[in-house]
N, C-alpha and C. Protein backbone atom coordinates (compact mmCIF):
# COMPACT_ATOMS: atom_id res chain seq x y z
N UNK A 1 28.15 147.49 -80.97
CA UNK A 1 27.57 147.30 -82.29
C UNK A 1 28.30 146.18 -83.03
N UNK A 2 29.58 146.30 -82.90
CA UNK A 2 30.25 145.23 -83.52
C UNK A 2 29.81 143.83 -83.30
N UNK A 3 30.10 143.43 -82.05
CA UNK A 3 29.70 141.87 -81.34
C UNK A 3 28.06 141.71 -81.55
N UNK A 4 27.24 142.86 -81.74
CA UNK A 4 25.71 142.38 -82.16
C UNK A 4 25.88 141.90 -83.80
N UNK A 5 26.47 142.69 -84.41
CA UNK A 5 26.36 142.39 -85.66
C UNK A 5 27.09 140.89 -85.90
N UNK A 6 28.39 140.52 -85.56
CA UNK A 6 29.12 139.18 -85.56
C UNK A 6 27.89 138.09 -84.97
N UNK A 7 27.37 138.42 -83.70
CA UNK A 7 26.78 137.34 -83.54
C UNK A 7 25.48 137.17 -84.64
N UNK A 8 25.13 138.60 -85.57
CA UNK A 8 23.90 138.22 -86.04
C UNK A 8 24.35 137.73 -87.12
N UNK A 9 25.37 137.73 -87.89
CA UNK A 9 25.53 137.51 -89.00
C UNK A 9 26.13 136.27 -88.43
N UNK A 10 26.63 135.55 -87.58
CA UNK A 10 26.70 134.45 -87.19
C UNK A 10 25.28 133.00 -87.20
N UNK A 11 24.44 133.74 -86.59
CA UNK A 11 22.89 132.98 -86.62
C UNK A 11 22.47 132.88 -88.22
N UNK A 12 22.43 133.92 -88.61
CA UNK A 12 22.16 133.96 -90.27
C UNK A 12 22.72 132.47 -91.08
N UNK A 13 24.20 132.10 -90.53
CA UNK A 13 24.92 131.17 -91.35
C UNK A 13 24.23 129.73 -90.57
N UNK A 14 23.58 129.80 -89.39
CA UNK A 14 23.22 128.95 -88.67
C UNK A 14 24.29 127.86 -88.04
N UNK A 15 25.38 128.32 -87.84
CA UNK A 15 26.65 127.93 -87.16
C UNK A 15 26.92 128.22 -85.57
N UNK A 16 27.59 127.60 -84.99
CA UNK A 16 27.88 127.49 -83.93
C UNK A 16 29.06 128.61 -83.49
N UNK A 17 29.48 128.92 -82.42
CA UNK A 17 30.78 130.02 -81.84
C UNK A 17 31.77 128.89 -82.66
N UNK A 18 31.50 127.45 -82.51
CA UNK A 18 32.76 126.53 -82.37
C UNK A 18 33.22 126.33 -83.71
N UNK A 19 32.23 126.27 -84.58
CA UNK A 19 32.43 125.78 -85.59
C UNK A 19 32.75 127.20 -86.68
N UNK A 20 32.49 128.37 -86.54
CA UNK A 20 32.95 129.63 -86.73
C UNK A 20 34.53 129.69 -86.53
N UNK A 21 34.41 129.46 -85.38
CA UNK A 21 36.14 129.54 -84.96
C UNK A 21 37.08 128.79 -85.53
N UNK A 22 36.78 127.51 -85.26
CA UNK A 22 37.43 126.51 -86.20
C UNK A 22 37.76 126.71 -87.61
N UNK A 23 36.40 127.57 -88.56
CA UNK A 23 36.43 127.90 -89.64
C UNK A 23 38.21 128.90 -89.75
N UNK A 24 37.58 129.48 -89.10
CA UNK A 24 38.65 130.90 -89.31
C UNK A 24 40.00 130.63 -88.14
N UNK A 25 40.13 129.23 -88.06
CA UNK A 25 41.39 129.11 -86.91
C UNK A 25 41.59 129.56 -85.81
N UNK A 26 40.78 129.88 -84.79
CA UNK A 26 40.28 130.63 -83.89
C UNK A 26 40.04 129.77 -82.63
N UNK A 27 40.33 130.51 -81.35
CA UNK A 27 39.78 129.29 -80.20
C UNK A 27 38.51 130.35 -80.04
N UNK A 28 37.74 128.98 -79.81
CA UNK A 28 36.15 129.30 -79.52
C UNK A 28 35.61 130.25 -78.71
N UNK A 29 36.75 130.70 -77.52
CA UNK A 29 36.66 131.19 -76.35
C UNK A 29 37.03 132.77 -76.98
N UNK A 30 37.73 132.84 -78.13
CA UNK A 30 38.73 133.88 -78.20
C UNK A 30 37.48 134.48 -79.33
N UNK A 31 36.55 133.91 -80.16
CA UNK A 31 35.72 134.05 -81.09
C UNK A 31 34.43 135.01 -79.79
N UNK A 32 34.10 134.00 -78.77
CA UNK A 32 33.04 134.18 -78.16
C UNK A 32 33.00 135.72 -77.23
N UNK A 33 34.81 135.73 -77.20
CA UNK A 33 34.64 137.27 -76.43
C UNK A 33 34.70 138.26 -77.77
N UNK A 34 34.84 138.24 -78.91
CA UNK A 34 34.45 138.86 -79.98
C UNK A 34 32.81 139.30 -79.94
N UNK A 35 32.00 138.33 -79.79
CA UNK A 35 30.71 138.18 -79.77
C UNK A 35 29.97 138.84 -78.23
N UNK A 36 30.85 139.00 -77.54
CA UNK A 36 30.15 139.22 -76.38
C UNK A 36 30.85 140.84 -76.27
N UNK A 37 31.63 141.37 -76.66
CA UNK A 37 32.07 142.68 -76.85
C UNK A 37 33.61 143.16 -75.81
N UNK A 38 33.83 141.66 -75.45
CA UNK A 38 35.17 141.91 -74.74
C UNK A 38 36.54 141.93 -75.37
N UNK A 39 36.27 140.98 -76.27
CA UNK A 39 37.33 141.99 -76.81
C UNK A 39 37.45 142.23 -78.62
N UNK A 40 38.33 143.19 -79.06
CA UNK A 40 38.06 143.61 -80.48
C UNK A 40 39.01 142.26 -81.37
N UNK A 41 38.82 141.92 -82.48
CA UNK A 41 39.79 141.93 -83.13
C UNK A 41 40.94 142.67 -83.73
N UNK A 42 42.14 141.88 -84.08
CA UNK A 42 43.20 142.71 -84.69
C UNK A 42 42.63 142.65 -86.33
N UNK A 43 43.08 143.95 -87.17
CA UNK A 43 43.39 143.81 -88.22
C UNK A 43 43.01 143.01 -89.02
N UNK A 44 44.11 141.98 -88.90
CA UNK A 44 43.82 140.82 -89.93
C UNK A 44 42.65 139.88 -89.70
N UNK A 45 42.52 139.41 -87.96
CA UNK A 45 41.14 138.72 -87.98
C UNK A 45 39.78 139.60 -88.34
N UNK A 46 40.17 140.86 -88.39
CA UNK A 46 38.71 141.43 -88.47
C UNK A 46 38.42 141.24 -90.29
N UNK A 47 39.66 141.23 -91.12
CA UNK A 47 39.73 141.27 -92.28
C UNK A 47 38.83 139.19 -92.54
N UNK A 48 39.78 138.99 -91.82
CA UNK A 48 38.83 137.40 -91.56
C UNK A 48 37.72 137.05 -92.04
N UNK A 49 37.05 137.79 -90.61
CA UNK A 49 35.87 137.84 -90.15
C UNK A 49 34.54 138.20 -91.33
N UNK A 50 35.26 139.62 -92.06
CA UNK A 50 34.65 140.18 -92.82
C UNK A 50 33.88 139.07 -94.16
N UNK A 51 35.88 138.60 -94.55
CA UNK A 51 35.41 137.70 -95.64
C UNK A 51 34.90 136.52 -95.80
N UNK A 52 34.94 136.17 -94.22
CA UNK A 52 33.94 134.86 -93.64
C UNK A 52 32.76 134.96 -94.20
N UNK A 53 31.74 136.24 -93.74
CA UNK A 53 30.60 136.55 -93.80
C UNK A 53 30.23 137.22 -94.93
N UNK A 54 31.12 137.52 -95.88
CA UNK A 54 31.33 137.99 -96.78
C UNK A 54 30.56 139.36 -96.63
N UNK A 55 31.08 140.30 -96.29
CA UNK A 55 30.40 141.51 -95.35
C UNK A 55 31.92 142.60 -95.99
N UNK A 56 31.80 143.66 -95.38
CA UNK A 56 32.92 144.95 -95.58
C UNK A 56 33.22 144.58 -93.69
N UNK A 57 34.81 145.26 -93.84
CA UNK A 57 35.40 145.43 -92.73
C UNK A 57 34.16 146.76 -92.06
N UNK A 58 33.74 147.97 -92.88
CA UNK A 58 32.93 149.12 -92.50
C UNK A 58 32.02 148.54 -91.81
N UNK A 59 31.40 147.47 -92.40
CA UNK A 59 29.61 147.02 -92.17
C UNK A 59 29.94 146.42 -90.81
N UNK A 60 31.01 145.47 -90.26
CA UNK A 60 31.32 144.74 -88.86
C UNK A 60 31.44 146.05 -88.44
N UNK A 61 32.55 147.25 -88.16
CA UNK A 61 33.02 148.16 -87.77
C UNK A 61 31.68 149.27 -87.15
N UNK A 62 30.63 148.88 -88.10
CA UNK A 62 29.20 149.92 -87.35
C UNK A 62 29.47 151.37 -88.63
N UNK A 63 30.37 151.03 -89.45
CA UNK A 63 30.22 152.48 -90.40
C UNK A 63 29.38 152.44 -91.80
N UNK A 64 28.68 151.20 -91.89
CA UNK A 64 27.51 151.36 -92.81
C UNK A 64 26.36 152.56 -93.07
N UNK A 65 26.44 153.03 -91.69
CA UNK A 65 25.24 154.43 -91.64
C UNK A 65 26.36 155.46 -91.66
N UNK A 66 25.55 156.21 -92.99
CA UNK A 66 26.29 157.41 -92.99
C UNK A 66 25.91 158.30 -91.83
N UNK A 67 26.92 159.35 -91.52
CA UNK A 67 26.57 160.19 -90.45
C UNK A 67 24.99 161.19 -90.46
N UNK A 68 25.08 161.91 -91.45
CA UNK A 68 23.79 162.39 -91.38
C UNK A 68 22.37 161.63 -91.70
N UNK A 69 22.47 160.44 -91.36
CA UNK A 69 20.96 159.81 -91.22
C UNK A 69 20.57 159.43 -89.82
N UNK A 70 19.32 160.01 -89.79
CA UNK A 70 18.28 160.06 -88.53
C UNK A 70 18.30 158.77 -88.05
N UNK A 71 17.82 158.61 -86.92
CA UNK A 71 17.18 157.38 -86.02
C UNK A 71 15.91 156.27 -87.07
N UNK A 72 15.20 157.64 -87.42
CA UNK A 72 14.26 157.33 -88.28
C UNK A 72 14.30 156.51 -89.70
N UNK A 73 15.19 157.23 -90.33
CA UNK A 73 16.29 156.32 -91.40
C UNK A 73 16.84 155.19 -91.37
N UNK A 74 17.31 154.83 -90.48
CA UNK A 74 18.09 153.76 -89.75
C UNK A 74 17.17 152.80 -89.40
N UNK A 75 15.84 153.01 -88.82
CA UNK A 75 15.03 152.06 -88.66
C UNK A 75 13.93 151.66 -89.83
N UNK A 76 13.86 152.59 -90.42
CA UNK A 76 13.52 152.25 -91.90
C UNK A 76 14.35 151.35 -92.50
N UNK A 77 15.03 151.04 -92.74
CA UNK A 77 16.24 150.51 -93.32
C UNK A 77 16.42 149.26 -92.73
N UNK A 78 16.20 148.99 -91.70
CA UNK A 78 16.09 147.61 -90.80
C UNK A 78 15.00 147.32 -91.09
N UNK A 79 13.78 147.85 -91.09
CA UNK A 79 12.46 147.02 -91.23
C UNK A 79 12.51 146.75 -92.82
N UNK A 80 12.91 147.49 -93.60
CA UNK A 80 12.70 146.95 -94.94
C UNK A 80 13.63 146.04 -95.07
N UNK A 81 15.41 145.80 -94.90
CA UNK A 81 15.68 144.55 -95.26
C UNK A 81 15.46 143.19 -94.53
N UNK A 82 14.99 143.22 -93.23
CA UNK A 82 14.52 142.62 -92.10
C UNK A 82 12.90 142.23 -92.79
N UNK A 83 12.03 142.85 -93.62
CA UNK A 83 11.06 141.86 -94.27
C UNK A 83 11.29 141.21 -95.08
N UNK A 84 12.23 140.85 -95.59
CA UNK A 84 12.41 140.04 -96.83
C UNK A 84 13.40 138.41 -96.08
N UNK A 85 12.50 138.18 -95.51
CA UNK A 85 13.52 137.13 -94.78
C UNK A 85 13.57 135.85 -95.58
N UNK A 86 12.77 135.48 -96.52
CA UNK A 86 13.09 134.77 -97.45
C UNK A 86 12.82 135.20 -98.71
N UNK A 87 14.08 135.44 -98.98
CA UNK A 87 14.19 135.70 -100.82
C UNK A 87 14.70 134.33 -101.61
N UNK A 88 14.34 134.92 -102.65
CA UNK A 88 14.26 133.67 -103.64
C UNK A 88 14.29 134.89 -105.55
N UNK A 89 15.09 134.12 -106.08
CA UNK A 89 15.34 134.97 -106.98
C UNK A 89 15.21 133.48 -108.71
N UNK A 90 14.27 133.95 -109.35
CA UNK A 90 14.04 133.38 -110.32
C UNK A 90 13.52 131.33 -110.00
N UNK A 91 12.75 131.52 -108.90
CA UNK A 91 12.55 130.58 -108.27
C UNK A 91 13.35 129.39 -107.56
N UNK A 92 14.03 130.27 -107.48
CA UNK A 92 15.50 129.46 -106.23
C UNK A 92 15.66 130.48 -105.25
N UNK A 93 15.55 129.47 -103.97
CA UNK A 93 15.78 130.36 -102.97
C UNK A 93 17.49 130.73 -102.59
N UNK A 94 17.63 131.92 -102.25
CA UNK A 94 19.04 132.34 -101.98
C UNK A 94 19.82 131.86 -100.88
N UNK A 95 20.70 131.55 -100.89
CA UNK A 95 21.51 130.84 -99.68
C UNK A 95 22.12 132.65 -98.67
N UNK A 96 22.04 132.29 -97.61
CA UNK A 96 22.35 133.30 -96.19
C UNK A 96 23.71 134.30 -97.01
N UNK A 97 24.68 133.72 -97.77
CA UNK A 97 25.73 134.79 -98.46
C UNK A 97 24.71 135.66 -99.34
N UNK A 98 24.40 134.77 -100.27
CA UNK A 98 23.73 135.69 -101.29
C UNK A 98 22.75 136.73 -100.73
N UNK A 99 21.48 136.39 -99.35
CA UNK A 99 21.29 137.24 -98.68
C UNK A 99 21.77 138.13 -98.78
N UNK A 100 22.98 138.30 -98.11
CA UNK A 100 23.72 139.61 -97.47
C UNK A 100 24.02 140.37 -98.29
N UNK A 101 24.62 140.16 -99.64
CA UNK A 101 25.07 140.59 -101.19
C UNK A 101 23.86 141.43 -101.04
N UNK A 102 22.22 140.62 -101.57
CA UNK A 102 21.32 141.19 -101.94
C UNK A 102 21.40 142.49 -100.22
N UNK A 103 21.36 142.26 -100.01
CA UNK A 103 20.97 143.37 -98.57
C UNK A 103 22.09 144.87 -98.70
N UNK A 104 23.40 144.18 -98.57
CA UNK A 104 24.58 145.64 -99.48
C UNK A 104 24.31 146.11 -99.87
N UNK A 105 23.47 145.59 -101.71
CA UNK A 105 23.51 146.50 -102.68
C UNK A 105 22.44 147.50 -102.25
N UNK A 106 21.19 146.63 -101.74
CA UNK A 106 19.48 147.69 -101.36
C UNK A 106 20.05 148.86 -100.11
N UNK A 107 21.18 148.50 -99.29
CA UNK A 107 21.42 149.19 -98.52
C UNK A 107 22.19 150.07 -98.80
N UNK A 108 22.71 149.95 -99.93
CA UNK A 108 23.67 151.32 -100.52
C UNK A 108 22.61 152.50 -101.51
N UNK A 109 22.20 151.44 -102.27
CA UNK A 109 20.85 152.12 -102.99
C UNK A 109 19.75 153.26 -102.01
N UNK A 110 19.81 152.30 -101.36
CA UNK A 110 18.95 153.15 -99.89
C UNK A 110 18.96 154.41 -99.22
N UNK A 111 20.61 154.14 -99.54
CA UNK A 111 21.28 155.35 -98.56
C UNK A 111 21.06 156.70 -99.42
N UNK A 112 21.87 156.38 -100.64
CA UNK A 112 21.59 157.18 -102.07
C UNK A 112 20.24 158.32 -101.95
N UNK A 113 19.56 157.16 -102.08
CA UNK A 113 17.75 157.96 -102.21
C UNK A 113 17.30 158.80 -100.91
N UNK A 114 17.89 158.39 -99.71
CA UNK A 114 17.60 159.03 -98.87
C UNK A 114 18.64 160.54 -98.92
N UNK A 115 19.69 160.49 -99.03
CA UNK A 115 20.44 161.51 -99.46
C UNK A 115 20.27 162.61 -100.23
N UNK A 116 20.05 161.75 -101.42
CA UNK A 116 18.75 162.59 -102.64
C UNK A 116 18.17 163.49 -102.09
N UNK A 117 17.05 163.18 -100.97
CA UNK A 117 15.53 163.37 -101.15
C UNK A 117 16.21 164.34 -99.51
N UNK A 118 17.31 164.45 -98.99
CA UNK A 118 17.43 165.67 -98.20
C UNK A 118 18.02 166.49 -98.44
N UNK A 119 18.57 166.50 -99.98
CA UNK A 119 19.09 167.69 -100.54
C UNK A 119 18.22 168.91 -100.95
């Protein structure tokens, strides 16, 4: 889950393994087995990584879904922020960070209401 999410939030910025790495001081090779699931980061690069993409250490880590939500939930939740592939807010379109911001907050909101509504 981790290395899907790095590489997706990688494409999002429309950047390269190389130029990622470089960003964050990284050899390309050492970024790419991040991405391919061989190996984890330490600590601090994952802290990196996070604020690269401007993301939570949780959200790379795969702990964005709370435990008691369904399959069903979960894919709800992908198709709704997964349609909004271009937002635009007061007639400016949002740059790939602001994306993700906007996607956090609907995805915390999200979680909330679904929580709600199985109490």
């Amino acid at each position: 889950m981790f290395s899907e999410k790095l590489k997706d939030l990688r494409k999002r910025t429309k950047k390269n393994q190389e130029e990622v790495a470089n960003d964050l001081g990284l050899t390309r090779s050492n970024y790419s087995h991040f991405e391919n699931g061989r190996n984890q980061p330490d600590n601090e690069t994952l802290v990196k990584l996070a604020n690269y993409y401007n993301v939570t250490t949780d959200y790379l880590l795969g702990h964005d879904v709370p435990d008691w939500a369904t399959q069903e939930d979960i894919i709800d939740l992908e198709e709704m922020l997964n349609s909004n592939v271009n937002m635009a807010y007061g007639g400016e379109n949002l740059t790939e960070e602001e994306k993700q911001r906007v996607k956090d907050v609907l995805t915390g909101i999200f979680w909330e209401k679904i929580k709600d509504r199985k109490k």
